[in-house]
PDB file of N, CA and C in Angstrom:
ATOM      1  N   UNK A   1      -3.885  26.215  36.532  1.00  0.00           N
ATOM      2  CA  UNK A   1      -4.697  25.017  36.470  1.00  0.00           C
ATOM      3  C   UNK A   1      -5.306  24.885  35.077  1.00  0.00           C
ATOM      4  N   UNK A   2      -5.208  23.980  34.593  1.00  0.00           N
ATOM      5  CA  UNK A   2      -5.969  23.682  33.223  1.00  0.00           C
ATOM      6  C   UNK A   2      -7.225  22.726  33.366  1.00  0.00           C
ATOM      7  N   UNK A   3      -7.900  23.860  32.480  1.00  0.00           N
ATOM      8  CA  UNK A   3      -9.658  23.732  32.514  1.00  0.00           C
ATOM      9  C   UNK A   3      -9.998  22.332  31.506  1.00  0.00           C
ATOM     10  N   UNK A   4      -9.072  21.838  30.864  1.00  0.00           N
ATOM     11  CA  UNK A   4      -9.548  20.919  29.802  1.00  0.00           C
ATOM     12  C   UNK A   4      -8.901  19.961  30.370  1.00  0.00           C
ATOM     13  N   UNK A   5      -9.558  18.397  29.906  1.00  0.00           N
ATOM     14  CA  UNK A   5      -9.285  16.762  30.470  1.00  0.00           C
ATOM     15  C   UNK A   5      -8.748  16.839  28.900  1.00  0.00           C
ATOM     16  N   UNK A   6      -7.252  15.812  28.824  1.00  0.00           N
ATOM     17  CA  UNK A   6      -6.719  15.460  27.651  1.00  0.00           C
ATOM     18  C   UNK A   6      -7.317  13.969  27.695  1.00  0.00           C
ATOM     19  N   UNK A   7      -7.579  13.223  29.218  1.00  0.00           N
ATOM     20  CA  UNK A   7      -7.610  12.012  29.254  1.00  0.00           C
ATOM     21  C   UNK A   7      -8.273  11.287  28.195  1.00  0.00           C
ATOM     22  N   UNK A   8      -9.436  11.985  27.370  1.00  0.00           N
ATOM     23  CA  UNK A   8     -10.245  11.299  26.544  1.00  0.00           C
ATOM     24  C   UNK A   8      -9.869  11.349  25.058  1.00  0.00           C
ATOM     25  N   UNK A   9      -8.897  12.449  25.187  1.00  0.00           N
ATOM     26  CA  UNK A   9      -8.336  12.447  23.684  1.00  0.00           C
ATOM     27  C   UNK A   9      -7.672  11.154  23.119  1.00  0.00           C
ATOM     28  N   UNK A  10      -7.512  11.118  21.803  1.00  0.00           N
ATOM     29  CA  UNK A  10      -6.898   9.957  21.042  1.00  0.00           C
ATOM     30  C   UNK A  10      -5.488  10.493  21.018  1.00  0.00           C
ATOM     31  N   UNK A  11      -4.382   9.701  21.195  1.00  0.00           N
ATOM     32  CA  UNK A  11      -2.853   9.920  20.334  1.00  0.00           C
ATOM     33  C   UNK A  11      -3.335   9.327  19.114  1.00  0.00           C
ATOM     34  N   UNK A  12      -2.759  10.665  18.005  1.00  0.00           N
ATOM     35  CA  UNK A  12      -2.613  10.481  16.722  1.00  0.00           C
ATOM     36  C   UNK A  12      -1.432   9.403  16.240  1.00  0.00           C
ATOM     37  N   UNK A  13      -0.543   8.920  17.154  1.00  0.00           N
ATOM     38  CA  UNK A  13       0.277   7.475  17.019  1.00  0.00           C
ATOM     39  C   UNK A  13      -0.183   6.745  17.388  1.00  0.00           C
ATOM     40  N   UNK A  14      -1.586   6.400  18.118  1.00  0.00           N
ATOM     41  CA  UNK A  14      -1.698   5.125  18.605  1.00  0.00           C
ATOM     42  C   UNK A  14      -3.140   4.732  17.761  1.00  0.00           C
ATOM     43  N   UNK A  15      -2.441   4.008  16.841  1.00  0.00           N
ATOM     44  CA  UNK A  15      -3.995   3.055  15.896  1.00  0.00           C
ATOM     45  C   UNK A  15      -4.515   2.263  16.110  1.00  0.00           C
ATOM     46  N   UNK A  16      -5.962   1.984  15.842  1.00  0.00           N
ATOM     47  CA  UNK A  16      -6.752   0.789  16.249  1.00  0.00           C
ATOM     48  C   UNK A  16      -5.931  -0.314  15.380  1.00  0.00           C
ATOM     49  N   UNK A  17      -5.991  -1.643  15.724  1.00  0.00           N
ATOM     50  CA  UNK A  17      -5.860  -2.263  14.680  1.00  0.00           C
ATOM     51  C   UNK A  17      -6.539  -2.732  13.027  1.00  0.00           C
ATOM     52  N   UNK A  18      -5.744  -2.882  12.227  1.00  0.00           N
ATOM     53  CA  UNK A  18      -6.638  -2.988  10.774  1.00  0.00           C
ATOM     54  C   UNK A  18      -8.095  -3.912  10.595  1.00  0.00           C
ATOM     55  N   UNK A  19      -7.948  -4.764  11.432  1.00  0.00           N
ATOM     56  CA  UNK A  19      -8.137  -6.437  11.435  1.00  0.00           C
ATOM     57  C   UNK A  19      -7.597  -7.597  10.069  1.00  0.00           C
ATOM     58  N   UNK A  20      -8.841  -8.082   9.718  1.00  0.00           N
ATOM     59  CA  UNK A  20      -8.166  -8.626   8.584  1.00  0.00           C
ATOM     60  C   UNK A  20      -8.136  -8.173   7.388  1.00  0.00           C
ATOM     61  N   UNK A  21      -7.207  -8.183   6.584  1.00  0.00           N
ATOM     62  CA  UNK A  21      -7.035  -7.302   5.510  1.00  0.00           C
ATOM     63  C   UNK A  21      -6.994  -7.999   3.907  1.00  0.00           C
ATOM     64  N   UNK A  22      -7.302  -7.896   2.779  1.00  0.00           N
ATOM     65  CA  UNK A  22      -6.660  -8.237   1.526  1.00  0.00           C
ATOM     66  C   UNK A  22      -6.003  -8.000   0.813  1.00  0.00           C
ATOM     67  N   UNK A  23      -4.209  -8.911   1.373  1.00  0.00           N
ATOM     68  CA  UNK A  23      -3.345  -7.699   0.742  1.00  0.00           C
ATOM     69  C   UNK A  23      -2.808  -8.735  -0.712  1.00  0.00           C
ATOM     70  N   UNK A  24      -2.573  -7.537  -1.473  1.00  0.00           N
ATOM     71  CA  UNK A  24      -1.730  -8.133  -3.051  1.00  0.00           C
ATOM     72  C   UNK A  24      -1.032  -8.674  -2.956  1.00  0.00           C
ATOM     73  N   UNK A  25      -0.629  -9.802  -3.902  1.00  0.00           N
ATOM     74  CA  UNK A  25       0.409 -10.886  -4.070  1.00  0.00           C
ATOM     75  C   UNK A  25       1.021 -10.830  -5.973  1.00  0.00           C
ATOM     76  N   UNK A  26       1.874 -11.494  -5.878  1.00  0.00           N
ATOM     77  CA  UNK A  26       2.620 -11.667  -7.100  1.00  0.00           C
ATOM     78  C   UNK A  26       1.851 -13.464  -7.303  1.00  0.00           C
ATOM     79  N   UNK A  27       1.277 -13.474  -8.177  1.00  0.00           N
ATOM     80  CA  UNK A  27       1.537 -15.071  -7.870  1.00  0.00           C
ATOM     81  C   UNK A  27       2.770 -15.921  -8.573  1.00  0.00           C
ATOM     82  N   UNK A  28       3.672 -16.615  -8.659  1.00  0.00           N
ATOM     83  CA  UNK A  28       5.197 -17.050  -9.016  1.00  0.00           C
ATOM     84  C   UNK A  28       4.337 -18.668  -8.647  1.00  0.00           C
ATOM     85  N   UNK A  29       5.803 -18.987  -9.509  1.00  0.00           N
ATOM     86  CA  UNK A  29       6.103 -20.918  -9.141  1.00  0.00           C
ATOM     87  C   UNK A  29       5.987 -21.190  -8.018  1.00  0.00           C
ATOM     88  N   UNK A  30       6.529 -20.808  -6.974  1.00  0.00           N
ATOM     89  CA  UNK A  30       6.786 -21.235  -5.541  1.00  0.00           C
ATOM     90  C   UNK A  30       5.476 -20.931  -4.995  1.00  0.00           C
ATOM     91  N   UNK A  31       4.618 -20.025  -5.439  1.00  0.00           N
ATOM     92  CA  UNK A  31       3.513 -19.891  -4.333  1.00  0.00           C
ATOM     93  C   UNK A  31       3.226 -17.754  -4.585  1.00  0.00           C
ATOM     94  N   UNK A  32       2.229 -17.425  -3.875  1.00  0.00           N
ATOM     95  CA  UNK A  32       1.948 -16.258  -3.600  1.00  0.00           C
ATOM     96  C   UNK A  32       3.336 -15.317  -3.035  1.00  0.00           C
ATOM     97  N   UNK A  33       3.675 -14.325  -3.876  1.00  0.00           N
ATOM     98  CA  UNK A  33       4.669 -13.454  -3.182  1.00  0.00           C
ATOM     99  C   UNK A  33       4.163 -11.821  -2.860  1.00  0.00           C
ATOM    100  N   UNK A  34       4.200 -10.973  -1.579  1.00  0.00           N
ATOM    101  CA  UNK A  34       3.584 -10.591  -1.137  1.00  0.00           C
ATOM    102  C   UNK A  34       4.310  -8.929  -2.305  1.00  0.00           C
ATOM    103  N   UNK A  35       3.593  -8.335  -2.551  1.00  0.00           N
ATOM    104  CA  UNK A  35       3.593  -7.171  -3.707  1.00  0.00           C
ATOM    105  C   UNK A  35       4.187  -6.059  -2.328  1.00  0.00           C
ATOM    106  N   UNK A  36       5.547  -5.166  -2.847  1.00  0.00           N
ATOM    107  CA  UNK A  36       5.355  -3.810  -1.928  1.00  0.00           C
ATOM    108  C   UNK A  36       5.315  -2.551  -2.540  1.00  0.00           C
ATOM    109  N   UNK A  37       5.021  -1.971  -2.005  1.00  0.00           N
ATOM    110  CA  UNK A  37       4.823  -0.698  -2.893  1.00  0.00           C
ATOM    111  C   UNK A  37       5.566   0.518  -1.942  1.00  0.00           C
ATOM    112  N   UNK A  38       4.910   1.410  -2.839  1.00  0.00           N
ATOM    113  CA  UNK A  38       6.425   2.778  -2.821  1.00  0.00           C
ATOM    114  C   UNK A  38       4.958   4.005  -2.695  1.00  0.00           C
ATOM    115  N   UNK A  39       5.992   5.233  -1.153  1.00  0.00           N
ATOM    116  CA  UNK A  39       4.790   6.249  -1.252  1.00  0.00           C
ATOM    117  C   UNK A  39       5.238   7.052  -2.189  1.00  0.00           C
ATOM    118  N   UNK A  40       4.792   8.487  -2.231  1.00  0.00           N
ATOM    119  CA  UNK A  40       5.246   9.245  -3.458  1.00  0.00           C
ATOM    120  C   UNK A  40       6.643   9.736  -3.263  1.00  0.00           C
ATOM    121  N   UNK A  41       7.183   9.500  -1.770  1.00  0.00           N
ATOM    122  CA  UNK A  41       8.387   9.739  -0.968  1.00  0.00           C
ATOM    123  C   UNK A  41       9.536   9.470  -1.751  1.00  0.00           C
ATOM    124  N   UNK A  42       8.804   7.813  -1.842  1.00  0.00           N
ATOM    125  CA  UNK A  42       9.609   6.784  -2.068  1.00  0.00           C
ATOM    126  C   UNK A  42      10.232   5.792  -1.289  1.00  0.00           C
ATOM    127  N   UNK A  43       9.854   5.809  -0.193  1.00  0.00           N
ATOM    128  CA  UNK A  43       9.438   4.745   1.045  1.00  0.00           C
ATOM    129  C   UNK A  43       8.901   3.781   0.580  1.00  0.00           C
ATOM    130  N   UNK A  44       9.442   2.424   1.051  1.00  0.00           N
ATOM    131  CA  UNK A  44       8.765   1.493   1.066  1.00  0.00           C
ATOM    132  C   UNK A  44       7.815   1.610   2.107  1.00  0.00           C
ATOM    133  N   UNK A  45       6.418   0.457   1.001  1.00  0.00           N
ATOM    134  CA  UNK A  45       5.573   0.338   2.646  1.00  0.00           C
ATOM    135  C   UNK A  45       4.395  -1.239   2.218  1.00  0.00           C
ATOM    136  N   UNK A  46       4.201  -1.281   2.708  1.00  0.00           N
ATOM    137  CA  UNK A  46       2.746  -2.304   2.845  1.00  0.00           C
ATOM    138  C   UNK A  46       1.663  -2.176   2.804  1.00  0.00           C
ATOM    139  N   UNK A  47       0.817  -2.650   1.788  1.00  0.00           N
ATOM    140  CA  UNK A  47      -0.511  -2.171   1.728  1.00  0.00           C
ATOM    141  C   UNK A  47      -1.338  -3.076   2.212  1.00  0.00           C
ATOM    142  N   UNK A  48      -2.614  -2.717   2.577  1.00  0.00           N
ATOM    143  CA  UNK A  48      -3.793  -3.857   2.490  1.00  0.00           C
ATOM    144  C   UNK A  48      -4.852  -3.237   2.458  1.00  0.00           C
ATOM    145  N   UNK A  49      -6.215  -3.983   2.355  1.00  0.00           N
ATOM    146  CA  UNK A  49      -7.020  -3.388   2.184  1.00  0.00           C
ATOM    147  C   UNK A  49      -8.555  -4.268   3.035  1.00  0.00           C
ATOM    148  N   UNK A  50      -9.587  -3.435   3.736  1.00  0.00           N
ATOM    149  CA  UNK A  50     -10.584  -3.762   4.443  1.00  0.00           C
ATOM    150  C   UNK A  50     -11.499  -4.754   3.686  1.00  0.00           C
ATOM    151  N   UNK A  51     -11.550  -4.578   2.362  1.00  0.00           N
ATOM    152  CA  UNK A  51     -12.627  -4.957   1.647  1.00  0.00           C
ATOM    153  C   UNK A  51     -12.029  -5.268   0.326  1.00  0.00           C
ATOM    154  N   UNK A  52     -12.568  -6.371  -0.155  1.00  0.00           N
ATOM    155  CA  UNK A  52     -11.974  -6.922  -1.510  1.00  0.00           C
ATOM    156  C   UNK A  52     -11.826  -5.746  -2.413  1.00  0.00           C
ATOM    157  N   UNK A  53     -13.366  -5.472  -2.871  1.00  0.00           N
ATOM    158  CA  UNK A  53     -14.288  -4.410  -3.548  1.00  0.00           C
ATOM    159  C   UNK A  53     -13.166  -2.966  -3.221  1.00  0.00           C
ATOM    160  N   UNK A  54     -12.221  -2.644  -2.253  1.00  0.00           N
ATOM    161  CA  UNK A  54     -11.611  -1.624  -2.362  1.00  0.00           C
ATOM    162  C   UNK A  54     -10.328  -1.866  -3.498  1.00  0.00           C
ATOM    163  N   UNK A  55      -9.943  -2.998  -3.186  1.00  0.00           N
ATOM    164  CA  UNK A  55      -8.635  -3.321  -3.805  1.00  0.00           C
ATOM    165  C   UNK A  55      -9.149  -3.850  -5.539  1.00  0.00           C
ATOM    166  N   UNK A  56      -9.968  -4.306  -5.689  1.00  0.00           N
ATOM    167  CA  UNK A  56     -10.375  -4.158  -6.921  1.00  0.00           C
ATOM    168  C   UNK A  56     -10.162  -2.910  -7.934  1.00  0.00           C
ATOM    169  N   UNK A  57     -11.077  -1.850  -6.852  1.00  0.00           N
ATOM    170  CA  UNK A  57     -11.221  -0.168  -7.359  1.00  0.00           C
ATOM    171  C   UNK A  57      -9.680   0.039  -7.434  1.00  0.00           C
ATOM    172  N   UNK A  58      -8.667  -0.202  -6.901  1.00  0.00           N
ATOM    173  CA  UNK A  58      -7.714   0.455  -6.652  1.00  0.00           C
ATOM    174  C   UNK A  58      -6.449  -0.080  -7.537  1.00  0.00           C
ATOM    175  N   UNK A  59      -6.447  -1.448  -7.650  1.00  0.00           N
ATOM    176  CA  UNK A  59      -5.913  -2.070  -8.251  1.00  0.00           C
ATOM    177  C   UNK A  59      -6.056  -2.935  -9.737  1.00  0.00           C
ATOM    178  N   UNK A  60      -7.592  -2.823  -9.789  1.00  0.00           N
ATOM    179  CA  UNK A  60      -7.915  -3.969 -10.754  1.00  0.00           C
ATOM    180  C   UNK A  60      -8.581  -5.264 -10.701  1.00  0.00           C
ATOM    181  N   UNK A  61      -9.414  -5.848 -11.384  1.00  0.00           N
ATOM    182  CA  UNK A  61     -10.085  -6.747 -11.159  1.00  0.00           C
ATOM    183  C   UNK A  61      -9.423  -8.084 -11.190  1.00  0.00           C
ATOM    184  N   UNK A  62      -7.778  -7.993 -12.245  1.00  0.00           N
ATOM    185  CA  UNK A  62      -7.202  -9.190 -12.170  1.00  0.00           C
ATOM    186  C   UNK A  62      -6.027  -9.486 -11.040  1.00  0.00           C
ATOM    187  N   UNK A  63      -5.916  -8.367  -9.860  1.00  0.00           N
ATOM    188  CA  UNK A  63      -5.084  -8.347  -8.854  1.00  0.00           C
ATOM    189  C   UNK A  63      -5.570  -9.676  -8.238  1.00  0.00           C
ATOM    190  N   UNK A  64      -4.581 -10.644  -7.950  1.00  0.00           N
ATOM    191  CA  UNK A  64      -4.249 -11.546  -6.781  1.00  0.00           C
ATOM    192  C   UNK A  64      -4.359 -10.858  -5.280  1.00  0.00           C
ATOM    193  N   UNK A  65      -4.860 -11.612  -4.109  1.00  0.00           N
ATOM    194  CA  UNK A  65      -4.744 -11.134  -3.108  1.00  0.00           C
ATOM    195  C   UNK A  65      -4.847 -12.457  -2.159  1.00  0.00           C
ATOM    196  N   UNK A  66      -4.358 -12.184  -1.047  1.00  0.00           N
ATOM    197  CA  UNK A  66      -4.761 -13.239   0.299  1.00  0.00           C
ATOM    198  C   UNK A  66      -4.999 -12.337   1.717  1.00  0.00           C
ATOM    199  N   UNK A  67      -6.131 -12.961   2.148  1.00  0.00           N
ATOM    200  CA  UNK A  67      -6.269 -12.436   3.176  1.00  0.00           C
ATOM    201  C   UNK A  67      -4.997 -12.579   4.354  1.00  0.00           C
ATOM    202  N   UNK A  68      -4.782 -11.736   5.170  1.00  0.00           N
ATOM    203  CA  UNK A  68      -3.472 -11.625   6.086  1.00  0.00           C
ATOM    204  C   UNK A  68      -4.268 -10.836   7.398  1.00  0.00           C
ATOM    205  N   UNK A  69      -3.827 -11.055   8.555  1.00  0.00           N
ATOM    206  CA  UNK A  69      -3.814 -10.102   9.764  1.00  0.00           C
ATOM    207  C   UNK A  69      -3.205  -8.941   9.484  1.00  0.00           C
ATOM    208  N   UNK A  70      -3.407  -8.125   9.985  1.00  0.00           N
ATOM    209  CA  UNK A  70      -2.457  -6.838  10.393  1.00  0.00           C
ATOM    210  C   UNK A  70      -1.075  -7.599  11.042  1.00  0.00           C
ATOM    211  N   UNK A  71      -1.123  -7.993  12.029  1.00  0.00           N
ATOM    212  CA  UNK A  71       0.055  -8.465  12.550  1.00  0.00           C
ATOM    213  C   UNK A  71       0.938  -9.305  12.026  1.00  0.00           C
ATOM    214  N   UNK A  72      -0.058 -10.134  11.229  1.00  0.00           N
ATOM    215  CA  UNK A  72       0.867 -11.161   9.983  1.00  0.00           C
ATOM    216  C   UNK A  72       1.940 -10.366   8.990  1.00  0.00           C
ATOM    217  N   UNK A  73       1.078  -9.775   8.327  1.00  0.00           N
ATOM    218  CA  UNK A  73       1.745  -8.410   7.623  1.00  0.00           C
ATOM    219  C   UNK A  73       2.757  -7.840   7.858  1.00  0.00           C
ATOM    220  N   UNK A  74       2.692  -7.166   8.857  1.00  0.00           N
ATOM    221  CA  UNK A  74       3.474  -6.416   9.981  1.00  0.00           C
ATOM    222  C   UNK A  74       4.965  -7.788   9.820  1.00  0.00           C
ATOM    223  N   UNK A  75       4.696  -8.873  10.387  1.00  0.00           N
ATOM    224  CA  UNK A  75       5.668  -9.383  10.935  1.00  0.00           C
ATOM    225  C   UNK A  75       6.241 -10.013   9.429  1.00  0.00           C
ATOM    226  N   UNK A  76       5.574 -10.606   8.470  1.00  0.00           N
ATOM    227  CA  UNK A  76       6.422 -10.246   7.248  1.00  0.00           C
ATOM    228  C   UNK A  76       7.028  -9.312   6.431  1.00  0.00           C
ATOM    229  N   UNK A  77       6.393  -8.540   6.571  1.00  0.00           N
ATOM    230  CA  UNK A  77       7.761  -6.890   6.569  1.00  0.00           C
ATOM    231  C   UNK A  77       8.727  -6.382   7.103  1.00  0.00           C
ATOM    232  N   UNK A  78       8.523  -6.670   8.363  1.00  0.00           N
ATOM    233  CA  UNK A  78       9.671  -6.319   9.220  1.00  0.00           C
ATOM    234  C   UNK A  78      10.877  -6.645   9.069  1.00  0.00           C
ATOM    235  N   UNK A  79      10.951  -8.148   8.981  1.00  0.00           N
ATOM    236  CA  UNK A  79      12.550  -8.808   7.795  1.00  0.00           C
ATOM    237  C   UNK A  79      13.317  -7.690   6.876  1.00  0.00           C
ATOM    238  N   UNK A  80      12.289  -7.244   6.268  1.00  0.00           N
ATOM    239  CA  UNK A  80      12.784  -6.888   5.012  1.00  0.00           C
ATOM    240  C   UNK A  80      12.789  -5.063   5.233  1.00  0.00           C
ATOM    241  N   UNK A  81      12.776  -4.747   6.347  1.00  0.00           N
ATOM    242  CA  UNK A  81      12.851  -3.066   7.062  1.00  0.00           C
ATOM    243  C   UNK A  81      11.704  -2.144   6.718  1.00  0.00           C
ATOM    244  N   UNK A  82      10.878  -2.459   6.227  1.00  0.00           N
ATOM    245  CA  UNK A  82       9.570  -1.498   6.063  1.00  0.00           C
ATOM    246  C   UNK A  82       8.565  -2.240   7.098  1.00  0.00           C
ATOM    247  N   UNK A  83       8.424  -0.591   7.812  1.00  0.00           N
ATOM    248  CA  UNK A  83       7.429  -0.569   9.085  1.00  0.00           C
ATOM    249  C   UNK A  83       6.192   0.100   8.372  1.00  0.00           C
ATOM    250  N   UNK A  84       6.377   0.539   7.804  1.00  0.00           N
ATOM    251  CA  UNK A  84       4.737   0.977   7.574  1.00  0.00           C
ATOM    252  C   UNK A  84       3.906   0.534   6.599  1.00  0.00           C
ATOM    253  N   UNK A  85       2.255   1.165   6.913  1.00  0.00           N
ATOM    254  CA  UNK A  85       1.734   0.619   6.076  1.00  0.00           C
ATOM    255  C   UNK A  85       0.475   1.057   6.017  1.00  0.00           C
ATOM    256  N   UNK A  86       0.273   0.694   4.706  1.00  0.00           N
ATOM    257  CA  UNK A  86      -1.503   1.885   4.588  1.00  0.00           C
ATOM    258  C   UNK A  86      -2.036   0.951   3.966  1.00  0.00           C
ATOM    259  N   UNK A  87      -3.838   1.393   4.500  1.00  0.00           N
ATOM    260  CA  UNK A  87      -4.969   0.662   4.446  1.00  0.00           C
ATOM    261  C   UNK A  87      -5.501   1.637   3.799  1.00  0.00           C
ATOM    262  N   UNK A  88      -6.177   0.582   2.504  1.00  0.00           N
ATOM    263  CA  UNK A  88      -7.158   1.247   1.990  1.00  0.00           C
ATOM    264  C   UNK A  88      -6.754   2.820   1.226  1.00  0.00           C
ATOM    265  N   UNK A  89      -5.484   2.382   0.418  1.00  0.00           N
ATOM    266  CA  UNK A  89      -5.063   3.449  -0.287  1.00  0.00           C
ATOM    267  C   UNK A  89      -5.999   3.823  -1.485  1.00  0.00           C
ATOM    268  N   UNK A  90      -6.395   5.115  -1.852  1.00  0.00           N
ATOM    269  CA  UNK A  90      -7.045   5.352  -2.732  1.00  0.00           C
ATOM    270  C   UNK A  90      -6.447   6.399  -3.885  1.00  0.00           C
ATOM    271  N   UNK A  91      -5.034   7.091  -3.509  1.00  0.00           N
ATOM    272  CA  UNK A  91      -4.355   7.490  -4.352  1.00  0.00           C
ATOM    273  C   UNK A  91      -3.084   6.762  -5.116  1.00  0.00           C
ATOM    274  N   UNK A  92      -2.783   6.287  -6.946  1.00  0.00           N
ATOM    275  CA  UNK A  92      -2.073   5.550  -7.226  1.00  0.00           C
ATOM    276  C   UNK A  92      -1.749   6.173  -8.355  1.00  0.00           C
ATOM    277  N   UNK A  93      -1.092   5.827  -8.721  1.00  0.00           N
ATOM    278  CA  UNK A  93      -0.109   6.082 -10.011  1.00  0.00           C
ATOM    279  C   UNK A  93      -0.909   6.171 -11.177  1.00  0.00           C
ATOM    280  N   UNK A  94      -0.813   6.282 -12.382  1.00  0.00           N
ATOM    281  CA  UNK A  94      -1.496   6.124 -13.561  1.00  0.00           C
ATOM    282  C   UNK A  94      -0.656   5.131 -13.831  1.00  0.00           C
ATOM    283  N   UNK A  95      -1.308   4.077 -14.238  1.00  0.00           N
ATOM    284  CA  UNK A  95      -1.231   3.039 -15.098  1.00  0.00           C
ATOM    285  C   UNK A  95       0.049   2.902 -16.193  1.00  0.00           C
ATOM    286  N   UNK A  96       0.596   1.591 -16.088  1.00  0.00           N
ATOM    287  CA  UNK A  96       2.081   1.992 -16.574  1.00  0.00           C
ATOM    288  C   UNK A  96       1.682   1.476 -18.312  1.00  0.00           C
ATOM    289  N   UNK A  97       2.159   2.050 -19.391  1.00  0.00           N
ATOM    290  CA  UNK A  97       1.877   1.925 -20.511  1.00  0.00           C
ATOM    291  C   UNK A  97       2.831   0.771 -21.203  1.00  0.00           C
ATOM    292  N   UNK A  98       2.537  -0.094 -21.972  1.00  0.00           N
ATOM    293  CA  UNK A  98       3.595  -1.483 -22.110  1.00  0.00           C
ATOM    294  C   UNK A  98       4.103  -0.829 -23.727  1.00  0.00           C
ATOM    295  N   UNK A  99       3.501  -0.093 -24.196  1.00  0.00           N
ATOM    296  CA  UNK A  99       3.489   0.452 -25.718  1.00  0.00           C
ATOM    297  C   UNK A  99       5.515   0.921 -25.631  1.00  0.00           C
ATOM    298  N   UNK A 100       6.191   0.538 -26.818  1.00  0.00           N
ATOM    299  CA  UNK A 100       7.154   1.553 -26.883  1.00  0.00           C
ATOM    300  C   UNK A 100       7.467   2.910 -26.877  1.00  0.00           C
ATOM    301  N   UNK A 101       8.261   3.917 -26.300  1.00  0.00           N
ATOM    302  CA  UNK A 101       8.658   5.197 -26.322  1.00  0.00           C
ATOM    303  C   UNK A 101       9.160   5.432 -27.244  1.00  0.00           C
ATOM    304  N   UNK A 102       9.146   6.447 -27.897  1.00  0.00           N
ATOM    305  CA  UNK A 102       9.688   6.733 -29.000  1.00  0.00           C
ATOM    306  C   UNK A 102      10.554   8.248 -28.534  1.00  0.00           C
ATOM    307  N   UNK A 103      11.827   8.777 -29.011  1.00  0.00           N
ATOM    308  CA  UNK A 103      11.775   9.935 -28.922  1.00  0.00           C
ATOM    309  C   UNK A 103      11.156  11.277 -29.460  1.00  0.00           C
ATOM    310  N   UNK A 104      10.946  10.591 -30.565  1.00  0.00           N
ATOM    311  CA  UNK A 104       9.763  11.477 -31.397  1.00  0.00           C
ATOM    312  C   UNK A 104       8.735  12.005 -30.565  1.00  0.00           C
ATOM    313  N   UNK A 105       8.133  10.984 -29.476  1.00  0.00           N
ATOM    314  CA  UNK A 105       7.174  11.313 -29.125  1.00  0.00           C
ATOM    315  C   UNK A 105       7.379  12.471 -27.642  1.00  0.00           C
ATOM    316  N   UNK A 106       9.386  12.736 -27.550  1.00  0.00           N
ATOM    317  CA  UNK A 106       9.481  13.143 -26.289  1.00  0.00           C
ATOM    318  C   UNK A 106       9.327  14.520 -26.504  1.00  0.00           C
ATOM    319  N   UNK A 107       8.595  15.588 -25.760  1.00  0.00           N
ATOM    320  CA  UNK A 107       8.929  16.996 -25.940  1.00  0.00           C
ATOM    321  C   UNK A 107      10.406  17.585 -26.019  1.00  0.00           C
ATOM    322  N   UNK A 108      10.643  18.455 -27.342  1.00  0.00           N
ATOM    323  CA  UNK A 108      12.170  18.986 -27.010  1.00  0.00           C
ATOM    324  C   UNK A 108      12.618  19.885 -26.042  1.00  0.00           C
ATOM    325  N   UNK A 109      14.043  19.500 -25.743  1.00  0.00           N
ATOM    326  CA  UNK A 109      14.450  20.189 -24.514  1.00  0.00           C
ATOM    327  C   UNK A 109      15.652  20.722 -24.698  1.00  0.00           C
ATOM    328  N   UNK A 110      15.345  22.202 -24.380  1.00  0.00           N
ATOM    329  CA  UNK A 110      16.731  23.174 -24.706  1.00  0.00           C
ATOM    330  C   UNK A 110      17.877  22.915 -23.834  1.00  0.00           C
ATOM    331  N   UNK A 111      19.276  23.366 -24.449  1.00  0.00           N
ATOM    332  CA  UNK A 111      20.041  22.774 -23.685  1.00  0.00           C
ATOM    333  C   UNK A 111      20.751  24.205 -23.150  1.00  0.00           C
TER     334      UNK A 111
END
């Protein structure tokens, strides 16, 4: 007989929903295009975020965004085969540099 109730536990697969979120856009001619991003995997996935003020920190002050549902989201991704998606990411890349490479500047490498 087992002494412990699981009944009250959470499944670690089953998430509340996000609610509404502010996710990044491209803005283009045609209108807002929705930005996707890549984990360190290299998975595609979908981001959004709870609070403007997060996606600012995370992204930048000149990031585009529109508010979206979770489910909105969801159902514009799905087309395109990426199911997942993270809220309120706080780990990102360093900043991509627009400056030219030089090889000079590459460390040498024995062969």
């Amino acid at each position: 007989m087992c002494l412990f109730s699981y009944a009250e536990d959470p499944d670690p697969d089953e998430q509340a929903p996000a609610g509404p979120l502010f996710v990044p856009v491209r803005t283009e001619a045609a209108g807002p295009v929705l930005r996707v991003f890549r984990t360190p995997l290299g998975e595609r996935t979908a981001v959004g975020f709870s609070r403007r003020d997060l996606l600012t920190a995370t992204l930048g002050a000149g990031q585009p965004a529109i508010p979206l549902a979770e489910a909105a989201l969801r159902a514009l991704t799905e087309p395109l085969g990426i199911d997942r998606l993270v809220v309120d990411p706080v780990l990102t890349a360093p900043a991509v540099t627009t400056g030219p490479v030089y090889a000079a500047d590459a460390p040498a490498r024995a062969l």
